[in-house]
Protein backbone atom coordinates (compact mmCIF):
# COMPACT_ATOMS: atom_id res chain seq x y z
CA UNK A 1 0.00 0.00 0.00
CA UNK A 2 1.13 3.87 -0.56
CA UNK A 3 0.50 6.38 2.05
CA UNK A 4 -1.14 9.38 1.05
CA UNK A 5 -1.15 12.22 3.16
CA UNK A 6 -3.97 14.97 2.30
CA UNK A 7 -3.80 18.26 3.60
CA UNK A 8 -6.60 21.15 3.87
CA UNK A 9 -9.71 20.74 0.97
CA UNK A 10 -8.05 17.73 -0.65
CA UNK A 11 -8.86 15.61 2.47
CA UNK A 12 -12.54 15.54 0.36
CA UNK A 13 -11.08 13.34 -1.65
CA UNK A 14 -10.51 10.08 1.07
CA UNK A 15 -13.49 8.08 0.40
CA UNK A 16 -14.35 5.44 2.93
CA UNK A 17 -13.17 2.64 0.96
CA UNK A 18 -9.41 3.70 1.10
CA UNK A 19 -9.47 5.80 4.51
CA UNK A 20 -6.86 5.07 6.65
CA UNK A 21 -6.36 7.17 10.03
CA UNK A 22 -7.45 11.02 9.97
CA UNK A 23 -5.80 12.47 6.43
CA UNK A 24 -4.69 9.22 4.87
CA UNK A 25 -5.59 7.04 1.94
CA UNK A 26 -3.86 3.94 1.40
CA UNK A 27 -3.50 3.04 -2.19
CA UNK A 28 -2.57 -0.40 -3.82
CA UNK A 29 -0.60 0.26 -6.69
CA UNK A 30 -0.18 -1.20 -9.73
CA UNK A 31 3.09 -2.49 -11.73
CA UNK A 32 5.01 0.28 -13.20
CA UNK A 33 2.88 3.08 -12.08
CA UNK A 34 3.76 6.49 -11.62
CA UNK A 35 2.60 8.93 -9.23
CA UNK A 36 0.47 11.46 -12.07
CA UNK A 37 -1.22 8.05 -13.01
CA UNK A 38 -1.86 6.48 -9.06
CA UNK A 39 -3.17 10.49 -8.98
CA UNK A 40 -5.60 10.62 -11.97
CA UNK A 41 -7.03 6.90 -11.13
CA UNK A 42 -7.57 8.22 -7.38
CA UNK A 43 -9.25 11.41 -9.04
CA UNK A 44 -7.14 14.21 -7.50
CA UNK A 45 -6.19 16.56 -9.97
CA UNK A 46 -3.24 18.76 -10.33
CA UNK A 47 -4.98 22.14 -10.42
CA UNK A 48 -5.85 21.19 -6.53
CA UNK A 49 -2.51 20.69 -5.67
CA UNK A 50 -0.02 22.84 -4.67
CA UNK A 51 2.72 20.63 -2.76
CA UNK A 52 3.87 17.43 -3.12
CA UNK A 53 6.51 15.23 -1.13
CA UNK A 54 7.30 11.89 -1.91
CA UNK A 55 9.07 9.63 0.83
CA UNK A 56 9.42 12.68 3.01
CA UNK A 57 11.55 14.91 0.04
CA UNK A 58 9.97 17.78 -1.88
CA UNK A 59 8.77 16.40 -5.17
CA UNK A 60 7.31 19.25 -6.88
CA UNK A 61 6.02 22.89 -5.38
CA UNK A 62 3.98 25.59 -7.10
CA UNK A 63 6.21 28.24 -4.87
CA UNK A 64 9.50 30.17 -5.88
CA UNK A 65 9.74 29.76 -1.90
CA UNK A 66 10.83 25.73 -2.21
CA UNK A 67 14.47 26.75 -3.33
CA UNK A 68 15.17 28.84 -0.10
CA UNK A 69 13.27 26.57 2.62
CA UNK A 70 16.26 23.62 1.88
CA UNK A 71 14.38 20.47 1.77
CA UNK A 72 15.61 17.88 0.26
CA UNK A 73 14.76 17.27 -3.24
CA UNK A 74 13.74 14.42 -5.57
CA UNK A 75 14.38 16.79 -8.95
CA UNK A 76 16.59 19.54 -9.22
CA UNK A 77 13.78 21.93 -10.04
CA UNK A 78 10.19 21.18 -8.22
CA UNK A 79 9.04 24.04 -9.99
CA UNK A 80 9.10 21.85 -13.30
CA UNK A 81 6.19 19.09 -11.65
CA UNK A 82 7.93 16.01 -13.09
CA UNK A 83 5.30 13.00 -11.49
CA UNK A 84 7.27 10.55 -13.44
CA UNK A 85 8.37 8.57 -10.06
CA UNK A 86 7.38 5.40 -10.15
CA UNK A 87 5.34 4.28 -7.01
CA UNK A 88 5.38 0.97 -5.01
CA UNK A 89 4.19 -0.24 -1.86
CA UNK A 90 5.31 1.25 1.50
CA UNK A 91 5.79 4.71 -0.51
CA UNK A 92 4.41 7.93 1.45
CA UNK A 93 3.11 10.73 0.30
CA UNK A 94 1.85 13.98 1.53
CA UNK A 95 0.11 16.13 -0.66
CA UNK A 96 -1.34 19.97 0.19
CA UNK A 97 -3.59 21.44 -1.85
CA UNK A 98 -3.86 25.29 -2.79
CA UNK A 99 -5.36 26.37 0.74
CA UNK A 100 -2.12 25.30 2.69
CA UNK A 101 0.37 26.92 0.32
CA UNK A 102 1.65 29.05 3.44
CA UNK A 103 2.63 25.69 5.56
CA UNK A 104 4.85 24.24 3.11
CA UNK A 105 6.45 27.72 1.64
């Protein structure tokens, strides 16, 4: 299963089925999937999002702000929203939406 984290309005998105505690979903994911396709079968969409980290490192941030904060990085630029990772059981991932930009920046 892959942890997913929501934060703020995308927590309307954790239907019963795949609720774990509070904020996350657990996800079963399929052979050679990547994160923008676990994402579009779950039925978040990017426009909602604002932050993502993957295994606790920034993956991709709609803020000039992720540069200067330091965290550590899964691309060189998160600015660029690369969701090519591919994702496998035990994974985590937190993901805030547009209305907790100021927690992450």
């Amino acid at each position: 299963m892959v942890d997913i984290r929501l934060y703020g309005k995308l927590r309307r998105y954790i239907s019963e089925s795949r609720a774990g505690q509070g904020n996350v979903m657990k996800v079963t994911p399929r052979p050679e999937e990547t994160l923008e396709q676990l994402l579009a079968r779950i039925g978040i969409p990017l426009d909602d999002i604002y932050t993502i980290f993957f295994n606790s490192r920034l993956l991709v941030s709609r803020s000039q702000m992720a540069y200067w904060m330091r965290y550590q990085q899964v691309h060189e630029n998160p600015l660029e929203w690369k969701l090519d990772v591919a994702v496998k059981a035990g994974d985590r991932v937190g993901i805030f939406g547009r209305d907790m930009a100021a927690l992450v920046i």
